[in-house]
C-alpha atoms as a PDB file:
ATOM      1  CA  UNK A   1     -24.948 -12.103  34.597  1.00  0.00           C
ATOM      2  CA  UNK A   2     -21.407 -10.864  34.162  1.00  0.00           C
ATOM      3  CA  UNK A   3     -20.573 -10.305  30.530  1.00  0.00           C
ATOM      4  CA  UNK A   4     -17.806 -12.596  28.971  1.00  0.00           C
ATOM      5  CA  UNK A   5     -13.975 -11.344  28.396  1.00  0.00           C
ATOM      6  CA  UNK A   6     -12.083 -12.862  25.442  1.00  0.00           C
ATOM      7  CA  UNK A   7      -9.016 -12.873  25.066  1.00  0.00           C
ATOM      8  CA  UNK A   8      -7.914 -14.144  28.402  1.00  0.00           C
ATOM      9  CA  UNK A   9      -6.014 -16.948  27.870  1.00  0.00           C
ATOM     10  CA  UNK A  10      -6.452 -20.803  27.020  1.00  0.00           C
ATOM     11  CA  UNK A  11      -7.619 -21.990  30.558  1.00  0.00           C
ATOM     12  CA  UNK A  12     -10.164 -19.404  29.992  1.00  0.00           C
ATOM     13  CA  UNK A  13     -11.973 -21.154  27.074  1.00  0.00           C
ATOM     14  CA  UNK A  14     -12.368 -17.887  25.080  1.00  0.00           C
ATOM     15  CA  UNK A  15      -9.070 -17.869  24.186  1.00  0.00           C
ATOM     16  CA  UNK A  16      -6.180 -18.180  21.350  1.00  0.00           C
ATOM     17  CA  UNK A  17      -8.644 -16.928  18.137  1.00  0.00           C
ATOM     18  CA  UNK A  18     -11.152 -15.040  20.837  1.00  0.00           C
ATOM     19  CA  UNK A  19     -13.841 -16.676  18.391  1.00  0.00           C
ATOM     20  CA  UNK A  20     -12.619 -15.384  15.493  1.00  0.00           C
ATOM     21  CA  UNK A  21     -11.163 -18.544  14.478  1.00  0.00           C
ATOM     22  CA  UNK A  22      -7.688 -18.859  12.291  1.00  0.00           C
ATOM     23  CA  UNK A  23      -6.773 -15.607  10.041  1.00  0.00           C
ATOM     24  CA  UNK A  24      -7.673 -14.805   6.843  1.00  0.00           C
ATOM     25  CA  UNK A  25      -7.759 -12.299   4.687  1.00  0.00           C
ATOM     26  CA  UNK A  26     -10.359  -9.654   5.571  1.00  0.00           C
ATOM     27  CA  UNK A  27      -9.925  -8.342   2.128  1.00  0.00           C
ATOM     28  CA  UNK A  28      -8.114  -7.862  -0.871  1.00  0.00           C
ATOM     29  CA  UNK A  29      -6.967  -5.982  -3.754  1.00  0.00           C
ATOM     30  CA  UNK A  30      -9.166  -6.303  -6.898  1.00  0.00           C
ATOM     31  CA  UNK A  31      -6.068  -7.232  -9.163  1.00  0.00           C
ATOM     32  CA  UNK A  32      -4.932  -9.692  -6.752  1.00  0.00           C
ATOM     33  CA  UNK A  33      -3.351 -12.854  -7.904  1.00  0.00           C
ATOM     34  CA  UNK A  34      -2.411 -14.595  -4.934  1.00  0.00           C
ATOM     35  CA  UNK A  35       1.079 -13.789  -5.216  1.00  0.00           C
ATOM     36  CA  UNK A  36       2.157 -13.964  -8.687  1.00  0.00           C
ATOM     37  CA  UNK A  37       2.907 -10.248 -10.453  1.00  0.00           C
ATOM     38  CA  UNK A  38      -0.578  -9.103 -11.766  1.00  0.00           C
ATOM     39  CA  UNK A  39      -1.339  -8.658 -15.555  1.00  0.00           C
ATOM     40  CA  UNK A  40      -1.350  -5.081 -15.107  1.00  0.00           C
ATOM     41  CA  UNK A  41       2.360  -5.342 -14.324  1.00  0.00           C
ATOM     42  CA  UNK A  42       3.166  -7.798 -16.701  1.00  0.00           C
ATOM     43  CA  UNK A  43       2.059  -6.701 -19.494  1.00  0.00           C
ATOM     44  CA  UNK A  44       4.645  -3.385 -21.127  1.00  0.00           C
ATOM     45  CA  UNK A  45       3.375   0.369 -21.005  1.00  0.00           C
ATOM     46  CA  UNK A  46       1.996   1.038 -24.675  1.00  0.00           C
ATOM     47  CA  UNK A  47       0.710   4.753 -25.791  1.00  0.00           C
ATOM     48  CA  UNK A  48      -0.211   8.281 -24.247  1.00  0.00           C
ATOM     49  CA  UNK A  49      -2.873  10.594 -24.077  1.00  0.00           C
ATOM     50  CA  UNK A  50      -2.186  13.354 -26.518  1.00  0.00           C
ATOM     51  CA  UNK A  51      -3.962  15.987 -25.072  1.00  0.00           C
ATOM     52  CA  UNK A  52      -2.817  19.254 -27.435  1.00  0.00           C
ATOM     53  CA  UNK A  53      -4.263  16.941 -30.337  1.00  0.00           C
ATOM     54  CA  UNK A  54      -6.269  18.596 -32.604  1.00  0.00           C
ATOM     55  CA  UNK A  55      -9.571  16.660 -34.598  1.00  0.00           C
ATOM     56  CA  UNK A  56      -9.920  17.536 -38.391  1.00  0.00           C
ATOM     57  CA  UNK A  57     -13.299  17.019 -40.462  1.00  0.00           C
ATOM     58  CA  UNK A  58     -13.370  16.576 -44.119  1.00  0.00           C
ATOM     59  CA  UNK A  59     -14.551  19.131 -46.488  1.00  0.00           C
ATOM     60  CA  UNK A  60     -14.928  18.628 -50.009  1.00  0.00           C
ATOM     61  CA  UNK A  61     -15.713  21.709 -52.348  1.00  0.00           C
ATOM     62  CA  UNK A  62     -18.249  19.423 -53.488  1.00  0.00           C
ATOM     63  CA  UNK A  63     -19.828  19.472 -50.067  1.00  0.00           C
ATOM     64  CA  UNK A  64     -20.003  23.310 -50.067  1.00  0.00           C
ATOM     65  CA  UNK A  65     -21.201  23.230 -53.465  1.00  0.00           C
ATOM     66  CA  UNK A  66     -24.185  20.881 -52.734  1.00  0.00           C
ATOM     67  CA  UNK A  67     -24.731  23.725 -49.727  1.00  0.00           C
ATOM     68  CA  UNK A  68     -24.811  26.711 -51.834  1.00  0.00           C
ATOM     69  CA  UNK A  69     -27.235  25.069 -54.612  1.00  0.00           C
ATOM     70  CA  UNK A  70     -29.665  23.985 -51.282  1.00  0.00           C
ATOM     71  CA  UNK A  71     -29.624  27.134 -50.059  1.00  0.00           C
ATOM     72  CA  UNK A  72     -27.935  26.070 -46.674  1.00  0.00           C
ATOM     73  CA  UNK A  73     -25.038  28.333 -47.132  1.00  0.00           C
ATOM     74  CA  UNK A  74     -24.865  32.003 -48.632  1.00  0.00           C
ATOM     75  CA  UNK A  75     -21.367  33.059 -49.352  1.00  0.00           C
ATOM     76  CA  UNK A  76     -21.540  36.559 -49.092  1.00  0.00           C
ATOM     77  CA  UNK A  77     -20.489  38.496 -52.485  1.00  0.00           C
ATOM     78  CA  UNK A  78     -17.229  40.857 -51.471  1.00  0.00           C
ATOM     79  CA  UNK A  79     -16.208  38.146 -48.857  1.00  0.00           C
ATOM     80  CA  UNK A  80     -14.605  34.927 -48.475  1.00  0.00           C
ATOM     81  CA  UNK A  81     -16.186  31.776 -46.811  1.00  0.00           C
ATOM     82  CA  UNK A  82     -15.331  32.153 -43.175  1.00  0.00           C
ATOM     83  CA  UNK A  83     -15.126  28.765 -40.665  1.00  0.00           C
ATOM     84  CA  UNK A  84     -18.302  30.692 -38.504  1.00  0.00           C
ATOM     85  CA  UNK A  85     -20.674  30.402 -42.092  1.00  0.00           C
ATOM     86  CA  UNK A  86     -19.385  26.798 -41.978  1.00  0.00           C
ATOM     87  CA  UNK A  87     -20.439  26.159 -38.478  1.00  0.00           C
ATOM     88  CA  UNK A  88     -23.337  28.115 -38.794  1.00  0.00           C
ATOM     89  CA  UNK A  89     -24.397  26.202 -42.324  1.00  0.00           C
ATOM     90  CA  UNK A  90     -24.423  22.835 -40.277  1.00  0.00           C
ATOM     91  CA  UNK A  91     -21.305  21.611 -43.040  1.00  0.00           C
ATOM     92  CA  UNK A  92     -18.615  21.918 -39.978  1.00  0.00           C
ATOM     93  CA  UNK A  93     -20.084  20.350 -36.457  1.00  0.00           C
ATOM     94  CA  UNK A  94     -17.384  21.695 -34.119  1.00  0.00           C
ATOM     95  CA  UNK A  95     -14.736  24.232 -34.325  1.00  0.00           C
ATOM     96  CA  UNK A  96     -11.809  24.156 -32.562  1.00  0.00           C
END
């Protein structure tokens, strides 16, 4: 049995669509409206993405106070309070 060719014309009978009947859209864009401008578009460009931005954490001398008294935190005695005692003291989570 010979195998069939589409495409060949409307006297053929496997013709015009080739039996893939009328077109359509095989698929589109996920913001897609059908023509009108997308809400992505419409809508205005608001902010940034500061990326040299710096996060702060509050400390109260109260805080290191209640640290000292627990026992958390030793200052030592012929030296300031440095941010690594902080960090290491569990007052400061992250320093940047």
């Amino acid at each position: 049995k010979k195998r069939r060719r589409w495409g060949r014309g409307s006297g053929s009978g496997r013709g015009k669509q080739s039996g893939f009947g009328h077109q359509k859209s095989r698929s589109t864009p996920r913001a897609f409206e059908g023509g009108q401008t997308p809400l992505y578009k419409r809508l205005p460009k608001i902010g940034f993405f500061n990326s040299s931005q710096k996060s702060f954490q509050i400390l109260n001398l109260s805080k290191i106070q209640e640290f000292i008294t627990m026992g958390r935190l030793i200052p030592p005695p012929d030296k300031m309070i440095t941010m690594r005692d902080l960090l290491y003291s569990g007052i400061v989570s992250q320093v940047n």
